[in-house]
N, C-alpha and C. Protein backbone atom coordinates (compact mmCIF):
# COMPACT_ATOMS: atom_id res chain seq x y z
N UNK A 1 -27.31 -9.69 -16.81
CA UNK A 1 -28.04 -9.48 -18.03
C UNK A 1 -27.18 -9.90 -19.21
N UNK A 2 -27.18 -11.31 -19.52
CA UNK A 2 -26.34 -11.52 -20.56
C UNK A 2 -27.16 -11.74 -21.56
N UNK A 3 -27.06 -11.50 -22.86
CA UNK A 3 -27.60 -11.46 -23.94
C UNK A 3 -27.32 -12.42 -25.41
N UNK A 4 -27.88 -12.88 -26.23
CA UNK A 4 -27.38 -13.53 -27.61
C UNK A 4 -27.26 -15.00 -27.22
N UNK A 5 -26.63 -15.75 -28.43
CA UNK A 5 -26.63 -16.94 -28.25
C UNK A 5 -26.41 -17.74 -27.37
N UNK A 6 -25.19 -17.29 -26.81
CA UNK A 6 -24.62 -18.30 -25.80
C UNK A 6 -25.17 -18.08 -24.16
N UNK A 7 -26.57 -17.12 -23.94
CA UNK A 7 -26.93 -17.12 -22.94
C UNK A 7 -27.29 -18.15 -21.98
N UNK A 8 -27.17 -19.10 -22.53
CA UNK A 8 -28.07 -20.21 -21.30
C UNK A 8 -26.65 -20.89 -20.50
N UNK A 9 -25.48 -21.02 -21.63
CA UNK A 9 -24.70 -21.61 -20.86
C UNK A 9 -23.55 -20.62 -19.78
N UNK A 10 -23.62 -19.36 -20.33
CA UNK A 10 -22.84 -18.21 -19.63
C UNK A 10 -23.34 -18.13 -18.80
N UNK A 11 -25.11 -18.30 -18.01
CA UNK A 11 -25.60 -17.80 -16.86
C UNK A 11 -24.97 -18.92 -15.86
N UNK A 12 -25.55 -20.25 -16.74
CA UNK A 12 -25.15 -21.50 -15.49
C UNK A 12 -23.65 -21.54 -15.33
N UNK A 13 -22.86 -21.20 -16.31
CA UNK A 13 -21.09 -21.10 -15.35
C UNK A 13 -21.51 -20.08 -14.44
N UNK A 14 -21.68 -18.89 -14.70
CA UNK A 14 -21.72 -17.77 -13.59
C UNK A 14 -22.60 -18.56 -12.39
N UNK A 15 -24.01 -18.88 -12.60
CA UNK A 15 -24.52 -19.36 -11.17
C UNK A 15 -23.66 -20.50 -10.82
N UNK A 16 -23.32 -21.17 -11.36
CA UNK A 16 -22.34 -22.03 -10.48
C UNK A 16 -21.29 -21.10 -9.90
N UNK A 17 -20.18 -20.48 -10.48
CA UNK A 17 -19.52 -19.26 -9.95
C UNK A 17 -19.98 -19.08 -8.29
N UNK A 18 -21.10 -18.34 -8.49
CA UNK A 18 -21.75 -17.44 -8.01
C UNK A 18 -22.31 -18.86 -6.51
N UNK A 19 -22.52 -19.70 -6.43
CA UNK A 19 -22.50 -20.90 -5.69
C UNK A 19 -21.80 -21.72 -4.71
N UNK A 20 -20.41 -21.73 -5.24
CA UNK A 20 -19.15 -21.81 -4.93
C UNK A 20 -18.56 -20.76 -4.37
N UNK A 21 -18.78 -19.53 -4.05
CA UNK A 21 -18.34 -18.56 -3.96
C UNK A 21 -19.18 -18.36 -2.46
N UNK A 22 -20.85 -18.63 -2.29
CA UNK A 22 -21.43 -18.74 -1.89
C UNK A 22 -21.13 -19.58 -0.45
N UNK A 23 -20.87 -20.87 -0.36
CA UNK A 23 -20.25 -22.01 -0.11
C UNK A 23 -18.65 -21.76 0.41
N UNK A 24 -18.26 -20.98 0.30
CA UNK A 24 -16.76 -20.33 0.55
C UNK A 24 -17.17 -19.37 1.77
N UNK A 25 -18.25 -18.71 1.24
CA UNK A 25 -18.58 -17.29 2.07
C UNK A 25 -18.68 -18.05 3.95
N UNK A 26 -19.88 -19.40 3.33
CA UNK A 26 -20.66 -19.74 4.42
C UNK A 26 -19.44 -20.58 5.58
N UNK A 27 -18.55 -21.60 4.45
CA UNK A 27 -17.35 -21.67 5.62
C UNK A 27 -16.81 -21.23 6.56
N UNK A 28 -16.26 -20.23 5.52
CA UNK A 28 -15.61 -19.05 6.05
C UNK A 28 -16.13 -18.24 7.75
N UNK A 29 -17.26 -18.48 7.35
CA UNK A 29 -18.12 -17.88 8.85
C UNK A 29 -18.56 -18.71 9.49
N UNK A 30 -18.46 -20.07 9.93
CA UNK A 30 -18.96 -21.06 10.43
C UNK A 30 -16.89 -21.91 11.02
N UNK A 31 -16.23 -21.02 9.87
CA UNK A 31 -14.83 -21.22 11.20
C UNK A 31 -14.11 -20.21 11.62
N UNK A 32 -14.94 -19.31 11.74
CA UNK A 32 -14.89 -17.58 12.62
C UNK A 32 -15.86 -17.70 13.62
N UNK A 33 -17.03 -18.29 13.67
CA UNK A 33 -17.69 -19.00 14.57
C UNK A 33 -16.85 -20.08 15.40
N UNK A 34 -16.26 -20.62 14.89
CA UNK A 34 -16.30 -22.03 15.45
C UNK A 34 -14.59 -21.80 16.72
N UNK A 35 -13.65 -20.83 16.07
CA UNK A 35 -12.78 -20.32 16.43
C UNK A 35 -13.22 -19.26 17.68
N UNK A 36 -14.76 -18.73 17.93
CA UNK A 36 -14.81 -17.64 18.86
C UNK A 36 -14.83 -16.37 18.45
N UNK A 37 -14.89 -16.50 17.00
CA UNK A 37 -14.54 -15.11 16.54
C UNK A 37 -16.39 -14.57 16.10
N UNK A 38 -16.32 -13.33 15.80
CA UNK A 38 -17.50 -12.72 14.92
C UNK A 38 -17.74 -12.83 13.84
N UNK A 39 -19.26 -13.60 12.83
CA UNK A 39 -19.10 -13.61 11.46
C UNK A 39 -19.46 -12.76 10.69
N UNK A 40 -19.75 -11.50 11.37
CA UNK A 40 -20.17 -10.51 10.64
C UNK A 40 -19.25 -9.49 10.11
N UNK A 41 -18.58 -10.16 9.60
CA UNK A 41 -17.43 -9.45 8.33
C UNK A 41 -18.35 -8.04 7.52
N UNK A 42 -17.02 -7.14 7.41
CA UNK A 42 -17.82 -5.90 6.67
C UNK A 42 -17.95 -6.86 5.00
N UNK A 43 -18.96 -6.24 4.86
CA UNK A 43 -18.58 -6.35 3.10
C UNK A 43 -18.08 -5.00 2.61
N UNK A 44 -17.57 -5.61 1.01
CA UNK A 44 -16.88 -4.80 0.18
C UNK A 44 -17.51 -4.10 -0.29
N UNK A 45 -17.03 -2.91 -1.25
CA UNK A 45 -17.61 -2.39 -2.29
C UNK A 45 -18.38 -2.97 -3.04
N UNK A 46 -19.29 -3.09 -4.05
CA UNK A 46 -20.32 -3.38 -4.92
C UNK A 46 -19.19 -3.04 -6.43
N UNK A 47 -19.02 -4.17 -7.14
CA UNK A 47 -18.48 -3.83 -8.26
C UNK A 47 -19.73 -4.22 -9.88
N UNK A 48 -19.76 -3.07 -10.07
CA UNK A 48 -20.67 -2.76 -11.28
C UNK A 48 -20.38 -1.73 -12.14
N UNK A 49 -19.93 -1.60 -13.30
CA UNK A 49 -19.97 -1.05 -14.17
C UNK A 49 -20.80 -0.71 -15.00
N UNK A 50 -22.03 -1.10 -15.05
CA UNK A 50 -23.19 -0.81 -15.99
C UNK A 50 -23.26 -1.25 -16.94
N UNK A 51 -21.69 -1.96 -17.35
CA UNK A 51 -21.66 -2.82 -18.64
C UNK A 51 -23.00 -4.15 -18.79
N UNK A 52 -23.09 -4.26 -19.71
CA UNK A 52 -24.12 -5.83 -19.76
C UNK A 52 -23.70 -6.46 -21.12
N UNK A 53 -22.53 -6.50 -21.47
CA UNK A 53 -21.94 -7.04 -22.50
C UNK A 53 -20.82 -7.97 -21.97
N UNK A 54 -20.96 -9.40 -22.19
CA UNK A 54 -20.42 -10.72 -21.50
C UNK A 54 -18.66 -10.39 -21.44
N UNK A 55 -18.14 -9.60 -22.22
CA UNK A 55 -16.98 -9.75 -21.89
C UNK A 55 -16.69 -8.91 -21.18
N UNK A 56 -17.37 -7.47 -20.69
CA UNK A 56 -17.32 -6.55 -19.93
C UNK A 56 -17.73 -7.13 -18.26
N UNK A 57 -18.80 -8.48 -18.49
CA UNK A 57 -19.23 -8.84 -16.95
C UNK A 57 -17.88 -10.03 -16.74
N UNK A 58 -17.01 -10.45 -17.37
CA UNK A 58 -15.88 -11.51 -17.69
C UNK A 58 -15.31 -10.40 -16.83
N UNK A 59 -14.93 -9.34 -17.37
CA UNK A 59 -14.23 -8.29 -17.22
C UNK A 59 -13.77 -7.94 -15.98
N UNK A 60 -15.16 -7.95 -14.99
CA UNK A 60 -15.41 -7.25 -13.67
C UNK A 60 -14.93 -8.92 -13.22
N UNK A 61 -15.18 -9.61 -13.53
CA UNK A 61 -15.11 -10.88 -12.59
C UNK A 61 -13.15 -11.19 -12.38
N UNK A 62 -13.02 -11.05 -13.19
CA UNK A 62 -11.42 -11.20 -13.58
C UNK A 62 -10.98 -9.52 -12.62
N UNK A 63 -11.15 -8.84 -12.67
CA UNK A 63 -10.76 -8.20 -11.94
C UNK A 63 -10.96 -7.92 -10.23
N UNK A 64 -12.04 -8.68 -9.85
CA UNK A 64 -12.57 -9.21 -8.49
C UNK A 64 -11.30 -10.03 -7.84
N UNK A 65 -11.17 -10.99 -8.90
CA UNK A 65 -10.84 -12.29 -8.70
C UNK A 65 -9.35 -11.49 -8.44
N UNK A 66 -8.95 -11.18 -8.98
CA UNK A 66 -7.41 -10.23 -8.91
C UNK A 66 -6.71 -9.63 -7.52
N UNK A 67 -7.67 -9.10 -6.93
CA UNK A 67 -8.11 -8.08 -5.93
C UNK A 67 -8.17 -9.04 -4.53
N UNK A 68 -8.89 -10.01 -4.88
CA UNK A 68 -9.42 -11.05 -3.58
C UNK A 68 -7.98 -12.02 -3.78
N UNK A 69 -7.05 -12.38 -4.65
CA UNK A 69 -6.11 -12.92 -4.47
C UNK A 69 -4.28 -12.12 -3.94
């Protein structure tokens, strides 16, 4: 839920984001497959803050990104 001016171009970085990330996921399990292994990885926690103010959703992403590295 991003809001104000700069909405059109903040969504399409994020869906691209969000694409690439996507595309990582699907690798990822197609050479856990391909190795013999299982692709049904647990998922993580759900990170949401309730914020909907762009630097607060920046916020959560930067801190994902932190976590997964």
């Amino acid at each position: 839920m991003v809001y104000r001016y700069n909405r059109i171009p903040i969504i399409s970085w994020i869906r691209e984001q969000a694409t690439g990330s996507l595309a990582h996921a699907q690798e990822a399990g197609e050479l856990i497959a391909h190795l013999g292994g299982h692709s049904s990885l647990a998922i993580g926690p759900l990170l949401e803050t309730q914020q909907h103010v762009i630097g607060e959703i920046l916020r959560e992403s930067l801190g994902h990104e932190g976590e997964v590295l």
